[in-house]
N, C-alpha and C. Protein backbone atom coordinates (compact mmCIF):
# COMPACT_ATOMS: atom_id res chain seq x y z
N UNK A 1 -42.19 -57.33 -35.34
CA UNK A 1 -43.60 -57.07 -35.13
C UNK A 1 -43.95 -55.69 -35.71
N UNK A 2 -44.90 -55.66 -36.49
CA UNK A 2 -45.09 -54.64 -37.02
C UNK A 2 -46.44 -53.57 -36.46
N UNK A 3 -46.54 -52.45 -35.93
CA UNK A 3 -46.63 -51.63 -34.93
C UNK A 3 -48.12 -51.28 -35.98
N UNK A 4 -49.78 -51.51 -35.81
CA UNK A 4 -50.94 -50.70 -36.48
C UNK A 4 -50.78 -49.43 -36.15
N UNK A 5 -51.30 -48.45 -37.34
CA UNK A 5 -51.97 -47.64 -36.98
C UNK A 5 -53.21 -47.32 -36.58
N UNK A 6 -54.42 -47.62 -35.79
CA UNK A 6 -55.43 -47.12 -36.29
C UNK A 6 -56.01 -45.10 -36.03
N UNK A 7 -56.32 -45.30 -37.12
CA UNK A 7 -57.15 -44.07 -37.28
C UNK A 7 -58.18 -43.91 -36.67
N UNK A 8 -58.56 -42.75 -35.85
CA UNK A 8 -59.94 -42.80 -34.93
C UNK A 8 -60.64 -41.87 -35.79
N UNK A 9 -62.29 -43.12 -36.11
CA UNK A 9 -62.39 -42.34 -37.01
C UNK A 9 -63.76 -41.32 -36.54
N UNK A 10 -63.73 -40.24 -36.77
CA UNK A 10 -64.47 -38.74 -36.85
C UNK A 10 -66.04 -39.00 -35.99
N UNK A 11 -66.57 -38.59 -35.50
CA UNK A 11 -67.98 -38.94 -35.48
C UNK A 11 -68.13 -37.58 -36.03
N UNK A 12 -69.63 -38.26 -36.64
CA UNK A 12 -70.29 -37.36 -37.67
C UNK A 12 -71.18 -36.24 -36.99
N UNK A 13 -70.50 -34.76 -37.18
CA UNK A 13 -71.32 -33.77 -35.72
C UNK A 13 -72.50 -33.54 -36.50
N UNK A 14 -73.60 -33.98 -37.53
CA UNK A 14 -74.72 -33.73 -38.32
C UNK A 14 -75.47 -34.71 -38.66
N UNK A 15 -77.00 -34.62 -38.40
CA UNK A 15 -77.78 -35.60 -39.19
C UNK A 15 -79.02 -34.59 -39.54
N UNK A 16 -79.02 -35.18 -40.67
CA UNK A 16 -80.40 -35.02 -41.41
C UNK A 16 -82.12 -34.85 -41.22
N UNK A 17 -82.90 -34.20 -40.98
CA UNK A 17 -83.68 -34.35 -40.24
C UNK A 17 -84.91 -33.68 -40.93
N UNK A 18 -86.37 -33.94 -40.50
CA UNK A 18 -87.19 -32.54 -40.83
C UNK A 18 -86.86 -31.04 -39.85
N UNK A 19 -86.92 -29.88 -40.44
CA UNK A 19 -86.87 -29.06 -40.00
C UNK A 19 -88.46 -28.30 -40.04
N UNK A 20 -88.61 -27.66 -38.79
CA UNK A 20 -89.29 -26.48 -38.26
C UNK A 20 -89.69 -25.20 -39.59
N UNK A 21 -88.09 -24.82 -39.78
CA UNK A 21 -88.44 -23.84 -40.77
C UNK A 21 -88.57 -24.67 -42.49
N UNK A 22 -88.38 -25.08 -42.67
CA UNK A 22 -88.61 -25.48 -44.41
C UNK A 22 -88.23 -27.06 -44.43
N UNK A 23 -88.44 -28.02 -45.09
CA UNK A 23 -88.23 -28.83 -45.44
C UNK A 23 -87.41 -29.93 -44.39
N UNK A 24 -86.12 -30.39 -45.30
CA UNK A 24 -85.64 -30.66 -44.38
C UNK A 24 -84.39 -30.12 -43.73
N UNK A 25 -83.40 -30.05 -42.72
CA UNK A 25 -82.54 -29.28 -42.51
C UNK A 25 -81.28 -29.92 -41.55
N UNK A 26 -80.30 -29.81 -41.49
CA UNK A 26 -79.11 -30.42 -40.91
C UNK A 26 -79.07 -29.97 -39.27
N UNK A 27 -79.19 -30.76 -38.12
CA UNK A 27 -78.43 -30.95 -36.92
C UNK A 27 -77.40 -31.37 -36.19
N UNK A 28 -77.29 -30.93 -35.34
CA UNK A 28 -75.81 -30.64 -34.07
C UNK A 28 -76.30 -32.12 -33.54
N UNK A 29 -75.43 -33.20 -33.80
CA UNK A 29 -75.44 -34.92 -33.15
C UNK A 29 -75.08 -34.88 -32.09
N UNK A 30 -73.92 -33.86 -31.56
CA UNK A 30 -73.72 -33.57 -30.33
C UNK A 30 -72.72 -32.09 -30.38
N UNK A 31 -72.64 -31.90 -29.04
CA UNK A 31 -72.26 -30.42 -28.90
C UNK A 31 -70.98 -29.99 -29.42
N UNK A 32 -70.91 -28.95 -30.40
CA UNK A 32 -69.84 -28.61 -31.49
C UNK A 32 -69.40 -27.42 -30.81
N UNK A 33 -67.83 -27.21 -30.68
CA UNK A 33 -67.32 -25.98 -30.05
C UNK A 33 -67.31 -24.99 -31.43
N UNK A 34 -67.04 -23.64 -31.19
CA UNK A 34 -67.25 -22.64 -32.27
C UNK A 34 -65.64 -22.85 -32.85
N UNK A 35 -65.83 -22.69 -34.35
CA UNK A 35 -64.25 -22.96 -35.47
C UNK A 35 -64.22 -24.50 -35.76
N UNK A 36 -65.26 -25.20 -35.37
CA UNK A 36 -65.24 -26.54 -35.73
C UNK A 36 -65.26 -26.46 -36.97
N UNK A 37 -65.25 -27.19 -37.90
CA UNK A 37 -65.16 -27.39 -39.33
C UNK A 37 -66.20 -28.70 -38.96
N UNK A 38 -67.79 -28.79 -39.82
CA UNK A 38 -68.70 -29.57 -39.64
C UNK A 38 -69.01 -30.64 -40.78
N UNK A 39 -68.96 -30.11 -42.06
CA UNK A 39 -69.21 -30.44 -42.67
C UNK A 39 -68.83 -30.18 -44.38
N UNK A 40 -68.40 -30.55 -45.65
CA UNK A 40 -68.03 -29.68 -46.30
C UNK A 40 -69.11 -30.04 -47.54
N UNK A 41 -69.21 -28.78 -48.11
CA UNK A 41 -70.11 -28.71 -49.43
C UNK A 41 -69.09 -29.71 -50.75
N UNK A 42 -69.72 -30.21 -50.90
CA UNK A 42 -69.18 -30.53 -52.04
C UNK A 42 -70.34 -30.19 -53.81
N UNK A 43 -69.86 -30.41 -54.68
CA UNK A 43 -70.37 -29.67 -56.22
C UNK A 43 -69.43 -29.36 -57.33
N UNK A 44 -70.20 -29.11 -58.47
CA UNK A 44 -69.56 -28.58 -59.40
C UNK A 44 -68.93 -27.37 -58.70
N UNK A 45 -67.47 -27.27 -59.48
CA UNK A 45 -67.13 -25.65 -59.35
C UNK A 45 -67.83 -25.09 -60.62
N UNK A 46 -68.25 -24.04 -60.82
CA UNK A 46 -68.43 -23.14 -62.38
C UNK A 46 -68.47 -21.97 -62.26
N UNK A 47 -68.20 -21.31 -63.33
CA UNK A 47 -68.45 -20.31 -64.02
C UNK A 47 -68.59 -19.01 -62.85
N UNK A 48 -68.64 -18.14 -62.50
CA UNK A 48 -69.70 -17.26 -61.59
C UNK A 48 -70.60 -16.90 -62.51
N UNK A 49 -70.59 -16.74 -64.10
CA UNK A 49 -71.47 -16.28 -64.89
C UNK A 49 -72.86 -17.39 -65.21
N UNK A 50 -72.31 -18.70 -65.01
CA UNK A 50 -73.29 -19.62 -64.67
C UNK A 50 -73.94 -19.50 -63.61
N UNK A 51 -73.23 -19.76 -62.20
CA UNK A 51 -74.18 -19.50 -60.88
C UNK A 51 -75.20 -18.17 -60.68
N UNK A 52 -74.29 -17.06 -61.47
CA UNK A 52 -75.66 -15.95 -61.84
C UNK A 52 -76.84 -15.92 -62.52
N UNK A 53 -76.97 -16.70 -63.47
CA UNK A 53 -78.32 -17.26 -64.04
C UNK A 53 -79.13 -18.57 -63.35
N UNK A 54 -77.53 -19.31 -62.96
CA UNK A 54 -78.63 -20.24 -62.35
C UNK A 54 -79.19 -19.39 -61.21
N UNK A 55 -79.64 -18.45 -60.19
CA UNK A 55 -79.27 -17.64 -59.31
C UNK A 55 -80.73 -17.19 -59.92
N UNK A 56 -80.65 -16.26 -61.11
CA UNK A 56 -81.90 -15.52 -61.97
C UNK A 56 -82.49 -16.79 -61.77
N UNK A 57 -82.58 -18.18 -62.49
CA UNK A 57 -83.85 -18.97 -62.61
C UNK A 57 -83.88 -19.48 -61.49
N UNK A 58 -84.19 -19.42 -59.96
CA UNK A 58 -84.27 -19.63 -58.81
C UNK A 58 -83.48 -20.35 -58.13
N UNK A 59 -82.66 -20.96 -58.19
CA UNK A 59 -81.35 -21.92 -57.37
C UNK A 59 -80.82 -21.04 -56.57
N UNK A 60 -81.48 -21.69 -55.48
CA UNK A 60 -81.35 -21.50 -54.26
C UNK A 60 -79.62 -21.75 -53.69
N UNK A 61 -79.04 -22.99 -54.33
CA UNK A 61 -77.41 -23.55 -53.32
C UNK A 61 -76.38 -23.26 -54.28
N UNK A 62 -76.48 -21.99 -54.88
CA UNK A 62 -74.60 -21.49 -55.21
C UNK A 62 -74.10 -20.53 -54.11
N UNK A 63 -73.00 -20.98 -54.33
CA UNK A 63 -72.47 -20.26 -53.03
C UNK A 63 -71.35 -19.79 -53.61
N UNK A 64 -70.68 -18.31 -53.36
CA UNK A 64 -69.62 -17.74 -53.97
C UNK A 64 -68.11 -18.58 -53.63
N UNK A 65 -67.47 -19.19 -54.68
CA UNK A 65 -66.13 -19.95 -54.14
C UNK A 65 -64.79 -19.47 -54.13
N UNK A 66 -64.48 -18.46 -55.60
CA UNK A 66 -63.43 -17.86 -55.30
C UNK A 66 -63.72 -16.84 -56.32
N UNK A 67 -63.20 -15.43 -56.29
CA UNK A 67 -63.26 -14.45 -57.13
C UNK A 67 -64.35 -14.79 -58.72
N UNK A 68 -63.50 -16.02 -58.95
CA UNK A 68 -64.30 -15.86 -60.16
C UNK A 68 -64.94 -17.34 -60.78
N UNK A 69 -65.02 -17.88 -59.60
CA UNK A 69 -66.22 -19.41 -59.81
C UNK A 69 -67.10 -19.35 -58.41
N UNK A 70 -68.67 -20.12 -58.75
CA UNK A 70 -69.38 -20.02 -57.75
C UNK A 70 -69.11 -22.01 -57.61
N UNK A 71 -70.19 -22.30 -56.64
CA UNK A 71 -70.49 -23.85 -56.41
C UNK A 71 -71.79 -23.94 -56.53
N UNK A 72 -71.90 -25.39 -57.37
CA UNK A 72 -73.38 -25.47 -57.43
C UNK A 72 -73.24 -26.34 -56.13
N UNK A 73 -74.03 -26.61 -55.05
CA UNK A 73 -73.98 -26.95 -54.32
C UNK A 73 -75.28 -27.66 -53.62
N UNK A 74 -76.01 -28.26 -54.85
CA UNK A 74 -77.14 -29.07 -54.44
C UNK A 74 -77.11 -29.48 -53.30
N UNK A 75 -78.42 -30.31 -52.90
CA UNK A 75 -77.92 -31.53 -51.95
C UNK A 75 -77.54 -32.87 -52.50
N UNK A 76 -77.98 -32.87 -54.27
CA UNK A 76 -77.56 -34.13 -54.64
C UNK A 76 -76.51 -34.61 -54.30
N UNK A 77 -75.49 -33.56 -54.29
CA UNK A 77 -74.05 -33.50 -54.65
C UNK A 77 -73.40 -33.44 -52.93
N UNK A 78 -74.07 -33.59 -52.13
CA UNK A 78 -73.75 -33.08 -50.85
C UNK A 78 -75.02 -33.07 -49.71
N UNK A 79 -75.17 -33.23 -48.87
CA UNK A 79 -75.94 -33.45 -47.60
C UNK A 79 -76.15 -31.90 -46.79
N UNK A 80 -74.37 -30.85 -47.11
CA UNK A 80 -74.38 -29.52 -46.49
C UNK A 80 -75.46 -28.67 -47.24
N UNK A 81 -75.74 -29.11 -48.43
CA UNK A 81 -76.83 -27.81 -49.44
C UNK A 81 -78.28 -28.26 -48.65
N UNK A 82 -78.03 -29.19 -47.10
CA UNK A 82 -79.83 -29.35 -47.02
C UNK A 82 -79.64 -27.89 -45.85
N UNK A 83 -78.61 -27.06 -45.47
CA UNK A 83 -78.33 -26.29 -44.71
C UNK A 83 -79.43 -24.86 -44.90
N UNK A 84 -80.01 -24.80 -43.22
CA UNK A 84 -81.51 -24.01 -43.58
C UNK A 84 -80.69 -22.04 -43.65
N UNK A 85 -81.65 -21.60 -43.85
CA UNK A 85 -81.19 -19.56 -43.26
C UNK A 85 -82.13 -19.71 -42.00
N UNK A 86 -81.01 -18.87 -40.94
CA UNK A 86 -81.39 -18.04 -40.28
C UNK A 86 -81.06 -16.57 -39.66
N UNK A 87 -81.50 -16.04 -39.09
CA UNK A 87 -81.00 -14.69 -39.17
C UNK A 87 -79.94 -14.13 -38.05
N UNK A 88 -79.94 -15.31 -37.15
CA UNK A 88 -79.02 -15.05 -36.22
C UNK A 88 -78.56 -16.59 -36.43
N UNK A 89 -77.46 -17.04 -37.45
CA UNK A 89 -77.13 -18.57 -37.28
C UNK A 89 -76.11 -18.83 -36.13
N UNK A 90 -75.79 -19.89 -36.83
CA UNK A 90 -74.62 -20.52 -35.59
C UNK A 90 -73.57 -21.14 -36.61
N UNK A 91 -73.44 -20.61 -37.67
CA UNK A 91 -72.39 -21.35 -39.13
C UNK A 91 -71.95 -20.54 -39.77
N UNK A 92 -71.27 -20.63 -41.14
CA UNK A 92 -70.95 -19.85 -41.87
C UNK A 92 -70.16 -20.75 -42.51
N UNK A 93 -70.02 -20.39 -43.88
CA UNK A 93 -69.40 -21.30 -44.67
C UNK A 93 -68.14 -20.82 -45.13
N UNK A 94 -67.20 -21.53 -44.41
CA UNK A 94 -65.40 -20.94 -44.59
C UNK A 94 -64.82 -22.02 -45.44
N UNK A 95 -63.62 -21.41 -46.45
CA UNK A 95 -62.96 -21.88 -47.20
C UNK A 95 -61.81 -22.28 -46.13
N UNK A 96 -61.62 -23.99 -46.44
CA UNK A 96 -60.67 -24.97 -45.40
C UNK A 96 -60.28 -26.11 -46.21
N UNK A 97 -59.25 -26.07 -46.19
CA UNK A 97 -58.45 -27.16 -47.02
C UNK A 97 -58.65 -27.39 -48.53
N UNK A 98 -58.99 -26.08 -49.18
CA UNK A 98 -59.31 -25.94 -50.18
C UNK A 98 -60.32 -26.61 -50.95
N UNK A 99 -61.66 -26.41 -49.42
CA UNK A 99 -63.00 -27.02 -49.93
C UNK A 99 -63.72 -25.81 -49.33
N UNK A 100 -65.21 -25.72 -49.67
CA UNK A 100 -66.05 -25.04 -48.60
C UNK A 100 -66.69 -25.67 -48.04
N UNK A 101 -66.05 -25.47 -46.26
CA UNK A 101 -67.00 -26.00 -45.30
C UNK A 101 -67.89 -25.17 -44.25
N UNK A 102 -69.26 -25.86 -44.00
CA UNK A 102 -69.87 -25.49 -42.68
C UNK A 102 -69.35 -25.52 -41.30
N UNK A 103 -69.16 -24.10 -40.77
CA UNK A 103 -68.06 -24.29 -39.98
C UNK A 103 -69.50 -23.48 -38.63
N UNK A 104 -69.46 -23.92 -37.51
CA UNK A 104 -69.67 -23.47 -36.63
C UNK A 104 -68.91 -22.00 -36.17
N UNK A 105 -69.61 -21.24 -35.39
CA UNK A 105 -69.28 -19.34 -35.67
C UNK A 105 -69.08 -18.91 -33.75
N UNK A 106 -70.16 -20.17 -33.31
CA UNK A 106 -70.58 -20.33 -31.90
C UNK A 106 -70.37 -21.36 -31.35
N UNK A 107 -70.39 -21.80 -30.12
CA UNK A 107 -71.30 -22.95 -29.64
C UNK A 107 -72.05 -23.57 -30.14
N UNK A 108 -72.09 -24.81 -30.35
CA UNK A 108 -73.66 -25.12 -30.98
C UNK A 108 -74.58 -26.44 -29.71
N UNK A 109 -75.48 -26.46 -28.84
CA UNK A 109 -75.74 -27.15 -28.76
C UNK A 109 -76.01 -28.79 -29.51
N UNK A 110 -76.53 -29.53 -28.63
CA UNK A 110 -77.02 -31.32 -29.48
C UNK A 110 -78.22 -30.83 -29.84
N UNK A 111 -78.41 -31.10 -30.94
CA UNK A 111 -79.89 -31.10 -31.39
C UNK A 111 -80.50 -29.89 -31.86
N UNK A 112 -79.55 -28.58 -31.93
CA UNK A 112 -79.82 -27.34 -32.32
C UNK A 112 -79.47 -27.49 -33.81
N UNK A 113 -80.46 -26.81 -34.58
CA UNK A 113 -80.35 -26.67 -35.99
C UNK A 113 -79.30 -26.35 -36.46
N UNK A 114 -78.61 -26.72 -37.60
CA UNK A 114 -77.02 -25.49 -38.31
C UNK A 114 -78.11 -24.64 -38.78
N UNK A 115 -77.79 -23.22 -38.97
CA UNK A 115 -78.13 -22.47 -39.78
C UNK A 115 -76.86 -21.27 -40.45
N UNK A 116 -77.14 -21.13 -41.30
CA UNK A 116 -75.89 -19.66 -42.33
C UNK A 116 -77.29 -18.82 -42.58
N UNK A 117 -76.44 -17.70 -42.51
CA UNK A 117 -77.23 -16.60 -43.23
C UNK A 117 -77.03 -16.56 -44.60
N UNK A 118 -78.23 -16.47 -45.55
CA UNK A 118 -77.95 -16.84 -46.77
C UNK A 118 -77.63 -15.64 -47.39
N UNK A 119 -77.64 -14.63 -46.73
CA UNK A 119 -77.35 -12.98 -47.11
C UNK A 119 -77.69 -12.59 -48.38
N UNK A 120 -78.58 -12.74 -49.49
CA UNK A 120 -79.05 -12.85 -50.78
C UNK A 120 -78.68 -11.24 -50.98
N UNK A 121 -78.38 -10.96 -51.90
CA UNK A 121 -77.76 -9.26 -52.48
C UNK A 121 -79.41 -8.48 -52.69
N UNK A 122 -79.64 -7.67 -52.86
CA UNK A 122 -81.17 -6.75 -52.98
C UNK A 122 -81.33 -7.20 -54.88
N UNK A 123 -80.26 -7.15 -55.24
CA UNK A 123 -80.34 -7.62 -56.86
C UNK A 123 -81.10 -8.89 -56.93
N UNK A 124 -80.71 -9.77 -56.12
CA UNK A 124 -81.31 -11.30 -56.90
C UNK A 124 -82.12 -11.43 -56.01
N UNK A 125 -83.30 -12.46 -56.43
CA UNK A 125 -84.47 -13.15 -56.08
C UNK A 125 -84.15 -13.33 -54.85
N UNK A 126 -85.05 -12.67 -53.41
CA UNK A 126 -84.76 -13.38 -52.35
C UNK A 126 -86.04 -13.57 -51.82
N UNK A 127 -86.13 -14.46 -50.32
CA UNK A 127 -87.50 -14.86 -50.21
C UNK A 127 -87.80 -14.57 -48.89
N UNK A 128 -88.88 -14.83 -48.52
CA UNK A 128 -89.31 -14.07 -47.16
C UNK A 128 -88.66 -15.37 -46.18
N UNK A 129 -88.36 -15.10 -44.70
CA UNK A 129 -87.39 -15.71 -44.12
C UNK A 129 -88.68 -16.38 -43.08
N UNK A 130 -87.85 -17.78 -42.61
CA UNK A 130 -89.05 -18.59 -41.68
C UNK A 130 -88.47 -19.15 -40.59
N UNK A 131 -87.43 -18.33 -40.22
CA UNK A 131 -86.47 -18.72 -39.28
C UNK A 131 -87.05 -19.05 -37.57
N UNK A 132 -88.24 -18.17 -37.67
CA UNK A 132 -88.81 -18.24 -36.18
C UNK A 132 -88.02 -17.28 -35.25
N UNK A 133 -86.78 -16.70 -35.63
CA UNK A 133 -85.93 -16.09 -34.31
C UNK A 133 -86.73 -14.90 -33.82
N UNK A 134 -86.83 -14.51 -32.79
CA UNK A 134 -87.65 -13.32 -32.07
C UNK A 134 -87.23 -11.89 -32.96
N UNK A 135 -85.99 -12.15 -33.45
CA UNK A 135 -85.45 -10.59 -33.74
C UNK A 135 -85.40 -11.05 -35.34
N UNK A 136 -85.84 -12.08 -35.93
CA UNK A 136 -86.21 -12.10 -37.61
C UNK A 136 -85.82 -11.21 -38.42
N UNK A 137 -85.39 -10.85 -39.16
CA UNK A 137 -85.29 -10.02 -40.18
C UNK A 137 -86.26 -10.03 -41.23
N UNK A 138 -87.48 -11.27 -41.13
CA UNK A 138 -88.60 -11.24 -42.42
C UNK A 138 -87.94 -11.64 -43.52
N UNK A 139 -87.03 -11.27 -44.11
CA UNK A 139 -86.26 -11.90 -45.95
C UNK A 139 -84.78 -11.93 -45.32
N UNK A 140 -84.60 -12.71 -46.14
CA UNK A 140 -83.15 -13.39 -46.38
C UNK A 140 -82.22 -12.46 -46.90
N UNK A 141 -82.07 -11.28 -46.76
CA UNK A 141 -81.57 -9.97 -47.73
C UNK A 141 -80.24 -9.30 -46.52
N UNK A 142 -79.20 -9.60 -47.03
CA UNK A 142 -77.70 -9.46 -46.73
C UNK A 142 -78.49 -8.08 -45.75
N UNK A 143 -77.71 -7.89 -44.49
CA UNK A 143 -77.63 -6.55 -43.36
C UNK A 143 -77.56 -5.54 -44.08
N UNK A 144 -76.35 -5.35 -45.04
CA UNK A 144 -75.87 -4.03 -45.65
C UNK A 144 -76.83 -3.51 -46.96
N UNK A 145 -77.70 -3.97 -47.16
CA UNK A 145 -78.91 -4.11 -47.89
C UNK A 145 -80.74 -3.52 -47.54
N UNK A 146 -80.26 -3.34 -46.44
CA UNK A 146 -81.69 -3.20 -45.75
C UNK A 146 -81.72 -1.76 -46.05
N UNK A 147 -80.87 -0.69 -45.82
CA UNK A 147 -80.98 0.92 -46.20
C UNK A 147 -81.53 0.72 -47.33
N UNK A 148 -81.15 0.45 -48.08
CA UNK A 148 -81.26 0.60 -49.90
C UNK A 148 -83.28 0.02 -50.19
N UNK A 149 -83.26 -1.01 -49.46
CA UNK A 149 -84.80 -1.76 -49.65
C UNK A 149 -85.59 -0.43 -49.05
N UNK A 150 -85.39 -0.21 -47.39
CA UNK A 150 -86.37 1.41 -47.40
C UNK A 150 -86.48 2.18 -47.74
N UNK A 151 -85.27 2.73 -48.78
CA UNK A 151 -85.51 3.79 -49.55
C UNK A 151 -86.64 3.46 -50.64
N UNK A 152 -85.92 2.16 -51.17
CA UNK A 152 -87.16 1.87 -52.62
C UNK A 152 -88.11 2.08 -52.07
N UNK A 153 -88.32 1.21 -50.76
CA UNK A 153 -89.91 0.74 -50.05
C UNK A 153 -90.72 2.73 -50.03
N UNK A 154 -89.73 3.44 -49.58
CA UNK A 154 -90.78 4.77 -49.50
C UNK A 154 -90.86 5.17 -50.68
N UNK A 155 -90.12 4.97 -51.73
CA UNK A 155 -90.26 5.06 -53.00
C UNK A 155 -92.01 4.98 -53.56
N UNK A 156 -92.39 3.46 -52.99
CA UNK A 156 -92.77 3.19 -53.48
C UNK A 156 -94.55 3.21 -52.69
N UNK A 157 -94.13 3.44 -51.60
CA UNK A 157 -95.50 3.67 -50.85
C UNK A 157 -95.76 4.92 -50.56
């Protein structure tokens, strides 16, 4: 008699949804402990010298992959690029099994939005933030970035 295996298979901790802040945006199906591994980006790997222009002409989903390639990381290519910014998220996107995945950082409640901080550098195109959180940051512009913007800003007023 020969002994099955079955495989139990995964339930899916994300669905697709309209979101609050922009478009549409990915949810918690049910409650995700923090270091979960949620979801993984999938995409072209390329260039980093590619993802930097694509980056200049507005593309929004490269994401840095290793020293010296970024990911294009549509949503064509993947369901994780519908992943919104916020300024206090509950994600972050960790390199795991030699993919990049959306990994929970916290707790996440059912039905609570994923969000990553999209941390955009003061160099490239970033955009004003619609996160709703009480303590907002207004733009999508990496923490270690904000000195450098008030200096210009008195620069400039």
């Amino acid at each position: 008699m020969r002994k099955e295996i079955k495989l139990q298979r995964r339930k899916q901790l994300w669905e697709k949804r309209r979101s609050p802040i922009t478009g549409i945006g990915l949810f918690a199906t049910l409650p995700i402990r923090a270091g979960t591994p949620i979801i993984e980006f999938k995409g072209r790997v390329i260039p980093w010298e590619e993802g930097a222009i694509m980056l200049l002409r507005g593309a929004n989903h490269v994401i840095k992959f290793d020293a010296n390639h970024d990911m294009d990381a549509r949503p064509q290519w993947s369901p994780a690029g519908y992943v919104n910014h916020g300024c206090y998220p509950n994600c972050a996107i960790k390199k795991k099994r030699g993919g990049l995945w959306l990994t929970s950082i916290r707790p996440i409640e059912q039905g609570e939005e994923l969000l990553i901080d999209y941390a955009f550098d003061l160099g490239e195109e970033f955009e004003p933030c619609r996160c709703g959180h009480p303590r907002c940051r207004g733009l999508m512009l990496r923490k270690k970035d904000w000195p450098k913007l008030r200096k210009l800003m008195s620069k400039v007023l």
